[in-house]
PDB file of N, CA and C in Angstrom:
ATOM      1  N   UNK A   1      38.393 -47.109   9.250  1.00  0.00           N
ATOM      2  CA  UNK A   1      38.290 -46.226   8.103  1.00  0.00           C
ATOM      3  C   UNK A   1      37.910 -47.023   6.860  1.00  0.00           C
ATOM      4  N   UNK A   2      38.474 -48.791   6.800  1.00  0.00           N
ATOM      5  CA  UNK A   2      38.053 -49.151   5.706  1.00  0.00           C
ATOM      6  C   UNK A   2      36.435 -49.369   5.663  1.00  0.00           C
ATOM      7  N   UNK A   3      36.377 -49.299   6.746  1.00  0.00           N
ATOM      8  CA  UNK A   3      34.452 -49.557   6.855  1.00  0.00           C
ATOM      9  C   UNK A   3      33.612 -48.404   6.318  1.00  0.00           C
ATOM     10  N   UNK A   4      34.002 -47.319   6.470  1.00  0.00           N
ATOM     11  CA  UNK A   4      33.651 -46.060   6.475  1.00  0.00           C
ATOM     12  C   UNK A   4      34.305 -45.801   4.830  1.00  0.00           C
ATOM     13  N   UNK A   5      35.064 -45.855   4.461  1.00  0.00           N
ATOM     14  CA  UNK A   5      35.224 -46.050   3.152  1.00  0.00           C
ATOM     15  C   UNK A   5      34.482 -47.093   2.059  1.00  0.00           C
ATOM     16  N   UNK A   6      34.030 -48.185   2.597  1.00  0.00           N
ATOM     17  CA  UNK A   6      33.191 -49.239   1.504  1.00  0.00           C
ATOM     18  C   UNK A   6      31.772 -48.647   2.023  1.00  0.00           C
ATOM     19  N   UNK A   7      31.305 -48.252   3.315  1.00  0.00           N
ATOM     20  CA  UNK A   7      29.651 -47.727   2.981  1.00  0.00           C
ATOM     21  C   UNK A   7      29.620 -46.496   1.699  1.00  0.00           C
ATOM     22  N   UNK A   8      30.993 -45.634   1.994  1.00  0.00           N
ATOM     23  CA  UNK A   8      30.587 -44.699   1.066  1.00  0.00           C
ATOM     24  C   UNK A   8      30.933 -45.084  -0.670  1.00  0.00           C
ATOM     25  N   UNK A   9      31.608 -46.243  -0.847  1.00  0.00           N
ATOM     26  CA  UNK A   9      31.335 -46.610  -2.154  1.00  0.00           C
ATOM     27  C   UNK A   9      29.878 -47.556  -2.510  1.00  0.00           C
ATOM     28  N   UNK A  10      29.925 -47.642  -1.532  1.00  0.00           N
ATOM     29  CA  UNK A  10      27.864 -48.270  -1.848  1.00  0.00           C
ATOM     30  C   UNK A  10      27.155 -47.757  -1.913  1.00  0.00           C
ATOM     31  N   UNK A  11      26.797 -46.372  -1.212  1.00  0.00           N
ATOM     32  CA  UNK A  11      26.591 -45.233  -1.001  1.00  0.00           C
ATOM     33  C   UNK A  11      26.173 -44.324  -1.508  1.00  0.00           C
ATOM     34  N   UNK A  12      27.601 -44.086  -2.269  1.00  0.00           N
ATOM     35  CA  UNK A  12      27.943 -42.483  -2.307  1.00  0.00           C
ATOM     36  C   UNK A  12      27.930 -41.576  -1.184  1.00  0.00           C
ATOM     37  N   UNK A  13      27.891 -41.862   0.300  1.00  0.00           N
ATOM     38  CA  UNK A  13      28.170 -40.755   0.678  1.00  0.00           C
ATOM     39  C   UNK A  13      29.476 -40.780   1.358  1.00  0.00           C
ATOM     40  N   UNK A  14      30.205 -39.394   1.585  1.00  0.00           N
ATOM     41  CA  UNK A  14      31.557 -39.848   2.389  1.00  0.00           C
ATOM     42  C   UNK A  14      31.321 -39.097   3.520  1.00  0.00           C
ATOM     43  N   UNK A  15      32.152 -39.410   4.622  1.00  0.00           N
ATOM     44  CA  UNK A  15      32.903 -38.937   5.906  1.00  0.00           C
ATOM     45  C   UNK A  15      33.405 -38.203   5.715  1.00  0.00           C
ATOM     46  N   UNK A  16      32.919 -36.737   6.691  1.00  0.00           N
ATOM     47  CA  UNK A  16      33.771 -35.497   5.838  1.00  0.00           C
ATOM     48  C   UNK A  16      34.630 -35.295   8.171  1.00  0.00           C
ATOM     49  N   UNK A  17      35.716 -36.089   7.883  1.00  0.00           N
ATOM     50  CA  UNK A  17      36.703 -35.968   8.940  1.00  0.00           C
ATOM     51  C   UNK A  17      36.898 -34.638   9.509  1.00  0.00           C
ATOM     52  N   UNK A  18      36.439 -33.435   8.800  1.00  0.00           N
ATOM     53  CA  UNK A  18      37.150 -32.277   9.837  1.00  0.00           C
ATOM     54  C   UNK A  18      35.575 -32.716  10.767  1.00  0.00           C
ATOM     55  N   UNK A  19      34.499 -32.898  10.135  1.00  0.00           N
ATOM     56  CA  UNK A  19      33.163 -32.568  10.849  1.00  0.00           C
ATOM     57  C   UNK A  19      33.013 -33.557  12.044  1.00  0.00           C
ATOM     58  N   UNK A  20      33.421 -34.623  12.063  1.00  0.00           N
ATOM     59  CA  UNK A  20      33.500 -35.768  12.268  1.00  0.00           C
ATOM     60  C   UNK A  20      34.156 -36.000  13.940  1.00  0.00           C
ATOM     61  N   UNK A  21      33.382 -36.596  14.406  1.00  0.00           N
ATOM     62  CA  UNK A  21      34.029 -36.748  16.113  1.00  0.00           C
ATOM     63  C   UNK A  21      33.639 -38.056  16.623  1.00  0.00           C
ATOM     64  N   UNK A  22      34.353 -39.086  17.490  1.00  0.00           N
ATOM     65  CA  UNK A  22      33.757 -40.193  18.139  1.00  0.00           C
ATOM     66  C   UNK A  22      33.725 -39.924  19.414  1.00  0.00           C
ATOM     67  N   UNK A  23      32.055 -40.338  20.328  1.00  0.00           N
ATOM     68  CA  UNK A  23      31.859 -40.228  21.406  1.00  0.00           C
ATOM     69  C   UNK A  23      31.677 -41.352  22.050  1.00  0.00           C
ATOM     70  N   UNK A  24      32.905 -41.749  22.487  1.00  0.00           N
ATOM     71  CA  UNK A  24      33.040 -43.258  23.101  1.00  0.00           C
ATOM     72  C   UNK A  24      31.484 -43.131  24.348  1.00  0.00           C
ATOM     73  N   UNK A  25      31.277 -44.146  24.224  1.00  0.00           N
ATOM     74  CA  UNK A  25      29.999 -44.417  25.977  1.00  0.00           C
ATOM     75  C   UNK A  25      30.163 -45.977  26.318  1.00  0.00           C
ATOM     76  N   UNK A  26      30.589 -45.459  27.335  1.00  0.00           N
ATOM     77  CA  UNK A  26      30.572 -46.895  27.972  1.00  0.00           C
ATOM     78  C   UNK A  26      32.003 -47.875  27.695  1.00  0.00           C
ATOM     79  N   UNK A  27      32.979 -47.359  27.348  1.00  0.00           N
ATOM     80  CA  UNK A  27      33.837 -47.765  26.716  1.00  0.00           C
ATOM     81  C   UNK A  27      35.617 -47.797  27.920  1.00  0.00           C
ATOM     82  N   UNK A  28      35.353 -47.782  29.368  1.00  0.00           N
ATOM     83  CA  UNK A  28      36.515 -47.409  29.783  1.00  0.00           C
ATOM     84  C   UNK A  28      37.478 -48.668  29.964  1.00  0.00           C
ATOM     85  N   UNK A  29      36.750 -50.136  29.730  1.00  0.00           N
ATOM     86  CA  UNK A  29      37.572 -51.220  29.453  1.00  0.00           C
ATOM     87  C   UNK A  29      38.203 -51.529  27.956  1.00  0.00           C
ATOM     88  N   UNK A  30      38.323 -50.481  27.057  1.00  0.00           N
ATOM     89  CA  UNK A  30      38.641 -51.070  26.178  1.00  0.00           C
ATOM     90  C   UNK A  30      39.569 -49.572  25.488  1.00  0.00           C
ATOM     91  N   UNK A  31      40.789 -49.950  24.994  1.00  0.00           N
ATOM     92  CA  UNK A  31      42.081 -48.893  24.504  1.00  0.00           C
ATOM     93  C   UNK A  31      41.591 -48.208  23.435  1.00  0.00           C
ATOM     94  N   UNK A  32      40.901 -47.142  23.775  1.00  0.00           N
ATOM     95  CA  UNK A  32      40.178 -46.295  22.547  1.00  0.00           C
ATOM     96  C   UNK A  32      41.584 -45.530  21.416  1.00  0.00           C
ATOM     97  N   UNK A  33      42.303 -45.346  22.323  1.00  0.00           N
ATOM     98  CA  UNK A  33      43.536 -44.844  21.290  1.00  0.00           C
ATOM     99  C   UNK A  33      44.176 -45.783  19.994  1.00  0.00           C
ATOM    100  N   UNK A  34      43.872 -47.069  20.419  1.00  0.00           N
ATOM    101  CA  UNK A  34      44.090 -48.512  19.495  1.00  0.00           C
ATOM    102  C   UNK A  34      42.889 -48.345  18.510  1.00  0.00           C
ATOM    103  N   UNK A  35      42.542 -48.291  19.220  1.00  0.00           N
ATOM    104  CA  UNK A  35      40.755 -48.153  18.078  1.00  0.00           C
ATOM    105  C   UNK A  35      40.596 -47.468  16.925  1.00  0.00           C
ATOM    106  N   UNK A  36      40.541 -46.318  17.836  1.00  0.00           N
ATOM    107  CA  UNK A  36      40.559 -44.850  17.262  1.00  0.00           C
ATOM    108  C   UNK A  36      41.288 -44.720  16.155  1.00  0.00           C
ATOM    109  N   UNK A  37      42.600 -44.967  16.132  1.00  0.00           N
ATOM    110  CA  UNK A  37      44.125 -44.894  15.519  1.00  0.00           C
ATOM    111  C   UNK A  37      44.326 -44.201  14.155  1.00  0.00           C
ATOM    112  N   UNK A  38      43.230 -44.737  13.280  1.00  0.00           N
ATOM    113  CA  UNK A  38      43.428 -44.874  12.234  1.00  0.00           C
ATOM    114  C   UNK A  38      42.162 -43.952  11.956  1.00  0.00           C
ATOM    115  N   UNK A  39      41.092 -43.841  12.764  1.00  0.00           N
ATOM    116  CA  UNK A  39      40.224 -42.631  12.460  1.00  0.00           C
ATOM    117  C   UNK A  39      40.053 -41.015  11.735  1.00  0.00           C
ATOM    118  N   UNK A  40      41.587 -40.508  12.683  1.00  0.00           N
ATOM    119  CA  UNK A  40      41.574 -39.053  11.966  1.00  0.00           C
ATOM    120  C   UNK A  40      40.918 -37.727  12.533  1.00  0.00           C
ATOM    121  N   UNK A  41      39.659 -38.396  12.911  1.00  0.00           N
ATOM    122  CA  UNK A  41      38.750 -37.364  13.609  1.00  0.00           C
ATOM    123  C   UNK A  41      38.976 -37.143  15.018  1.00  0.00           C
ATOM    124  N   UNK A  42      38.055 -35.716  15.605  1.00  0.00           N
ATOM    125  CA  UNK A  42      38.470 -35.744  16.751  1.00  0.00           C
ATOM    126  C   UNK A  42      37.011 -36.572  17.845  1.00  0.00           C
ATOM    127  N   UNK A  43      37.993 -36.844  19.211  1.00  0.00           N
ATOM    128  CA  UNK A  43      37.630 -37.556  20.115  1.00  0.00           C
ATOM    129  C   UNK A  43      37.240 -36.694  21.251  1.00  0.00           C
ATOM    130  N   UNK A  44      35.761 -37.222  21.821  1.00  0.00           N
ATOM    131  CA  UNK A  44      34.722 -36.174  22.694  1.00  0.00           C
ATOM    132  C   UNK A  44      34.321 -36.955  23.206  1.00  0.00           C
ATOM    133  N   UNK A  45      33.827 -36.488  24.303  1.00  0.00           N
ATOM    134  CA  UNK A  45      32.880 -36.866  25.605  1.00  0.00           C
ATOM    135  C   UNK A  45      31.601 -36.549  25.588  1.00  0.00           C
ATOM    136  N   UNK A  46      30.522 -36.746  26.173  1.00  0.00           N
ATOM    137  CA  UNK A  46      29.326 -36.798  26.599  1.00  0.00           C
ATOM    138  C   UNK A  46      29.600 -35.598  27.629  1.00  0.00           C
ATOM    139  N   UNK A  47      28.766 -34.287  27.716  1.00  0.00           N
ATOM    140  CA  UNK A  47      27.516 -34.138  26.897  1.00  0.00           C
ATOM    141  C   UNK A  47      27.765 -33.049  25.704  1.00  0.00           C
ATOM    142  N   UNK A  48      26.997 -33.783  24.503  1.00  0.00           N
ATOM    143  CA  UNK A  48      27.691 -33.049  23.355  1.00  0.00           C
ATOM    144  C   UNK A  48      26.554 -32.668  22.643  1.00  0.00           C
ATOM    145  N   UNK A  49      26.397 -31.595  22.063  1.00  0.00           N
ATOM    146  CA  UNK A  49      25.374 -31.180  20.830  1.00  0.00           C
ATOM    147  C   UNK A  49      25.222 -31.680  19.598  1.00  0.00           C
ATOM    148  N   UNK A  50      24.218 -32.383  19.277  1.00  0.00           N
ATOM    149  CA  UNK A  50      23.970 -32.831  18.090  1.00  0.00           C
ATOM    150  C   UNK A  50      22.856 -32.715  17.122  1.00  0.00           C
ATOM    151  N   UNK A  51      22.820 -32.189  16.156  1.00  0.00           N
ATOM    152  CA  UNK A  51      22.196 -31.482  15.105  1.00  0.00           C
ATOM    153  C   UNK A  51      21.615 -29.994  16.591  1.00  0.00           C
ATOM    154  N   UNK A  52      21.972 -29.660  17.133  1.00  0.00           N
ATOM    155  CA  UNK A  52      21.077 -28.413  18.051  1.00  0.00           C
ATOM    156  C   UNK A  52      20.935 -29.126  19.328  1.00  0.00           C
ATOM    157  N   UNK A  53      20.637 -29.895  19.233  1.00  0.00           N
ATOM    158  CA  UNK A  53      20.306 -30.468  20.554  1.00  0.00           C
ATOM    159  C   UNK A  53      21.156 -31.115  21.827  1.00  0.00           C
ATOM    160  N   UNK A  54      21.360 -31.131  23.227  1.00  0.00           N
ATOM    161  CA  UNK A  54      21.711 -31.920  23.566  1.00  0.00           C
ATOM    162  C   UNK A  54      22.178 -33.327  23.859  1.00  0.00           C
ATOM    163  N   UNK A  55      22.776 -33.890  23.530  1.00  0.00           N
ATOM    164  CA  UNK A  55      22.986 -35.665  23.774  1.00  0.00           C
ATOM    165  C   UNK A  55      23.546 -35.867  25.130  1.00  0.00           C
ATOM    166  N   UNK A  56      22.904 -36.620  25.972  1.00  0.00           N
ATOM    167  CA  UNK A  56      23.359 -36.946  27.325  1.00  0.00           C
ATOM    168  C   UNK A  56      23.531 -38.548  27.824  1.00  0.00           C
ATOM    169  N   UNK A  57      23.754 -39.064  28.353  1.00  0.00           N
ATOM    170  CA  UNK A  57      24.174 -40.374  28.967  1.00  0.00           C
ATOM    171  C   UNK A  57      22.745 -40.586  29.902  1.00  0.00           C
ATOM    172  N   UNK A  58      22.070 -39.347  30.469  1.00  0.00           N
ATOM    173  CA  UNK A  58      20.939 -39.823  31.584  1.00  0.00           C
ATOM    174  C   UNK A  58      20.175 -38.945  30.875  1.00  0.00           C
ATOM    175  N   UNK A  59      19.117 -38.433  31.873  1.00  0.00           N
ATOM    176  CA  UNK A  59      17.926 -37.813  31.724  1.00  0.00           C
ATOM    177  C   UNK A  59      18.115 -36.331  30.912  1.00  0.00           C
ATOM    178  N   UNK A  60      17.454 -36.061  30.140  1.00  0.00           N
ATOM    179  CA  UNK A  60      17.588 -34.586  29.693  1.00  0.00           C
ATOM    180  C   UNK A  60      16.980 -33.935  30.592  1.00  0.00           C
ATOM    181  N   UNK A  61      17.221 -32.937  31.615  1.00  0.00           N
ATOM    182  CA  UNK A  61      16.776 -32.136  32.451  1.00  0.00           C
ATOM    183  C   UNK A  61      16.541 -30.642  31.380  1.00  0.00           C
ATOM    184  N   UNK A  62      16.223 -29.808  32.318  1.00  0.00           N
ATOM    185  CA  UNK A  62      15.577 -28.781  32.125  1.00  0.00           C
ATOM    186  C   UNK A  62      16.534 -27.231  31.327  1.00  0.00           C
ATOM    187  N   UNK A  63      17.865 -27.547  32.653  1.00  0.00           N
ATOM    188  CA  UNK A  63      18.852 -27.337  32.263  1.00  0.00           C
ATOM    189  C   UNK A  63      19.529 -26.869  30.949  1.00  0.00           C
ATOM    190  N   UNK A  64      19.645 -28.375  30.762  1.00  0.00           N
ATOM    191  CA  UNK A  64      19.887 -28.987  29.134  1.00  0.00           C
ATOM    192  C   UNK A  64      19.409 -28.164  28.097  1.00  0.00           C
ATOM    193  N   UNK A  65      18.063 -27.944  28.270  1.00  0.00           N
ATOM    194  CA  UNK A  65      16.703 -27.146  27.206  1.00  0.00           C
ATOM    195  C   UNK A  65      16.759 -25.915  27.227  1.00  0.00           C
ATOM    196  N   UNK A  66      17.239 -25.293  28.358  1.00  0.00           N
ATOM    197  CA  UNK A  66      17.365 -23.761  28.527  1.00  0.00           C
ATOM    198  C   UNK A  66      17.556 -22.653  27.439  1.00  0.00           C
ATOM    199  N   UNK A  67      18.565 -23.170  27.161  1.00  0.00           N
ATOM    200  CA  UNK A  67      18.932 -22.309  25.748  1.00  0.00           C
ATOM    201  C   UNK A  67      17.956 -22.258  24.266  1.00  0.00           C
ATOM    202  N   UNK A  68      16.946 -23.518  24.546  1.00  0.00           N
ATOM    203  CA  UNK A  68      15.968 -23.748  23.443  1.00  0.00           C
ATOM    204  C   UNK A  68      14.815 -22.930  23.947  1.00  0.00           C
ATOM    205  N   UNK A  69      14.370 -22.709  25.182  1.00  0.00           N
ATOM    206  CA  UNK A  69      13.155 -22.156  25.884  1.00  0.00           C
ATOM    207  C   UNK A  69      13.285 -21.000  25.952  1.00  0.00           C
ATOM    208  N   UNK A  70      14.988 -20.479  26.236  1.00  0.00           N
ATOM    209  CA  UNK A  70      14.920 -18.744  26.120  1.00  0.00           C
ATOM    210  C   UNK A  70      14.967 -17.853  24.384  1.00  0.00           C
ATOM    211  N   UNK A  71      15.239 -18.965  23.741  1.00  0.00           N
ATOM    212  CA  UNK A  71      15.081 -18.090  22.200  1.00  0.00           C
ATOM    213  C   UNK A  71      13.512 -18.173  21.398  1.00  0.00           C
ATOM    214  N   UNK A  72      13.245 -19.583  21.905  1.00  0.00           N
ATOM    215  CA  UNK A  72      11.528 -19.283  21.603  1.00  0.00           C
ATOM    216  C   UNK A  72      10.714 -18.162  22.519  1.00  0.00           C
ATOM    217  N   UNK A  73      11.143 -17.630  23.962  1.00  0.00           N
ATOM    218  CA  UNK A  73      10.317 -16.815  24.975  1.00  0.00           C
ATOM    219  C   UNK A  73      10.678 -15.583  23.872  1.00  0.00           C
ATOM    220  N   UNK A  74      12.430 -15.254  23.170  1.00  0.00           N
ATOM    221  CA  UNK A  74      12.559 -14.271  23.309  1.00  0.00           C
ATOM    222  C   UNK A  74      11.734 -13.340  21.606  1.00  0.00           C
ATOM    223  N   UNK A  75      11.456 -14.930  20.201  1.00  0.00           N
ATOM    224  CA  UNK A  75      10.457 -14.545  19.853  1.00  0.00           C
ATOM    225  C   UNK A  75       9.062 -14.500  19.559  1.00  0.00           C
ATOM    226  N   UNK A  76       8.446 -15.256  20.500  1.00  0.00           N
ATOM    227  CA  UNK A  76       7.048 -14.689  20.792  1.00  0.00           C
ATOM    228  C   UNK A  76       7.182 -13.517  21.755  1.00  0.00           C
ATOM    229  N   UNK A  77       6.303 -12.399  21.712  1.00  0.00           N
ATOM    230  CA  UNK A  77       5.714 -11.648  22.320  1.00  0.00           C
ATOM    231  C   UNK A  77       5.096 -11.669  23.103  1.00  0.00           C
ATOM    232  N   UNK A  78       4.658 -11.061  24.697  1.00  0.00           N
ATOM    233  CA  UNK A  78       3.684 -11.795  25.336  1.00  0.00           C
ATOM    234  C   UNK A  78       2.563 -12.350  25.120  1.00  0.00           C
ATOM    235  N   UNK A  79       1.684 -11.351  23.913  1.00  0.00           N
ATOM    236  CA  UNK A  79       0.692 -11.466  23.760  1.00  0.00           C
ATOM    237  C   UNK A  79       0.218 -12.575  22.531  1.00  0.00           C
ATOM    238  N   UNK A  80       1.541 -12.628  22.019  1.00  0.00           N
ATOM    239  CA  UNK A  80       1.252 -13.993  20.928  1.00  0.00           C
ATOM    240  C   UNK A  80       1.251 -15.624  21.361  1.00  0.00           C
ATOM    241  N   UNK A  81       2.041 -15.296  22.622  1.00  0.00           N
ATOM    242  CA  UNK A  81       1.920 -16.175  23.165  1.00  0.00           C
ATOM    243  C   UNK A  81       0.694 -16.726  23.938  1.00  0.00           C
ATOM    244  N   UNK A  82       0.042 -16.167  24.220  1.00  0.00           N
ATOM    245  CA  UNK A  82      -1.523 -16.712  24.830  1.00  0.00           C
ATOM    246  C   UNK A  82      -2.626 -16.712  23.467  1.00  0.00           C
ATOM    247  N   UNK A  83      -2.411 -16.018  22.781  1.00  0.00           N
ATOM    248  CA  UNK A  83      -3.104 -16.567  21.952  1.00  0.00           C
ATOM    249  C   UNK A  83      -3.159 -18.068  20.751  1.00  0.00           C
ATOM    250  N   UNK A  84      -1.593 -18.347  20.909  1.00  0.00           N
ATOM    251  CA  UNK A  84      -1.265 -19.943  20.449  1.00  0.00           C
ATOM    252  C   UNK A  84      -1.654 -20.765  20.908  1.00  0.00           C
ATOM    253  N   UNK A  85      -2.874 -21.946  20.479  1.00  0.00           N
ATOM    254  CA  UNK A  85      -3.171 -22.864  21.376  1.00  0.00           C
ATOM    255  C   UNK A  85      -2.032 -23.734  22.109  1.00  0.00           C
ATOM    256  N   UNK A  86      -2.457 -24.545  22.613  1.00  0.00           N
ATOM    257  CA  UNK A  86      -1.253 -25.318  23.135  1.00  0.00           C
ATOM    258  C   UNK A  86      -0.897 -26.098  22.617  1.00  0.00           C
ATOM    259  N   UNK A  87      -1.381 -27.060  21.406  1.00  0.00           N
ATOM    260  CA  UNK A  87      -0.928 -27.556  20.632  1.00  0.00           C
ATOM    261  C   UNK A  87       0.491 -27.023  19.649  1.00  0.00           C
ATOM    262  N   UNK A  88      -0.247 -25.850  19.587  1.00  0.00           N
ATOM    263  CA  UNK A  88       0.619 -24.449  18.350  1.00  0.00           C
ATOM    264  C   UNK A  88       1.660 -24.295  19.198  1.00  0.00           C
ATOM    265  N   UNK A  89       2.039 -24.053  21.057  1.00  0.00           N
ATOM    266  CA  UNK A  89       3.052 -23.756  21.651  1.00  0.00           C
ATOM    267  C   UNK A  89       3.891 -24.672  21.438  1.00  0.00           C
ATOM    268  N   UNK A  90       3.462 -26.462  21.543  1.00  0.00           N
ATOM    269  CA  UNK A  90       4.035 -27.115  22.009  1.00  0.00           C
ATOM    270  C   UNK A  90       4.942 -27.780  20.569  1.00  0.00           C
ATOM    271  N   UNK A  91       4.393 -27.404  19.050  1.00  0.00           N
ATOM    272  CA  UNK A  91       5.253 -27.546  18.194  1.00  0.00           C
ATOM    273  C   UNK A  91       6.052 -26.408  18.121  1.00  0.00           C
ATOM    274  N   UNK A  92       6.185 -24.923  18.386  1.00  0.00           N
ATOM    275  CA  UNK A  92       7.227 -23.959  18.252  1.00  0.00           C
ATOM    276  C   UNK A  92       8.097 -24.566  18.912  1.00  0.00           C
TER     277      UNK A  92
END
């Protein structure tokens, strides 16, 4: 926390703890509760959403994206959709 406290006096920005979560990876040799201790925030696992998106440990499968592929299908229209080049699809 003191670390996280001197970036944000260099800063200006702070750690806003309710928002705030640590996602240990790779970490099962070492006492995350010791670590942690003094943190505050809460403690999560992999696979977690971040800014919208999935975060995973391996491959992002298809899966994963689903929920991003059915709200773009659900607003284009059929017909707007063939008329978007593929360039135009592939940034929506």
């Amino acid at each position: 926390m003191q670390i996280l406290a001197s970036f944000g006096d260099a800063t200006g920005l702070r750690v806003n703890l309710a928002k705030s979560s640590a996602v240990p990876i790779s970490c099962s040799d070492i006492d995350l509760n010791h670590v942690l201790q003094g943190f505050g925030g809460a403690t999560a696992s992999l696979p977690i959403k971040y800014l919208g998106l999935p975060l995973t440990t391996g491959r992002t499968r298809l899966v994963h994206l689903q929920f991003i592929l059915d709200r773009i299908r659900a607003r284009l229209a059929g017909w707007k959709g063939r008329l978007l080049p593929l360039a135009g699809r592939g940034v929506l």
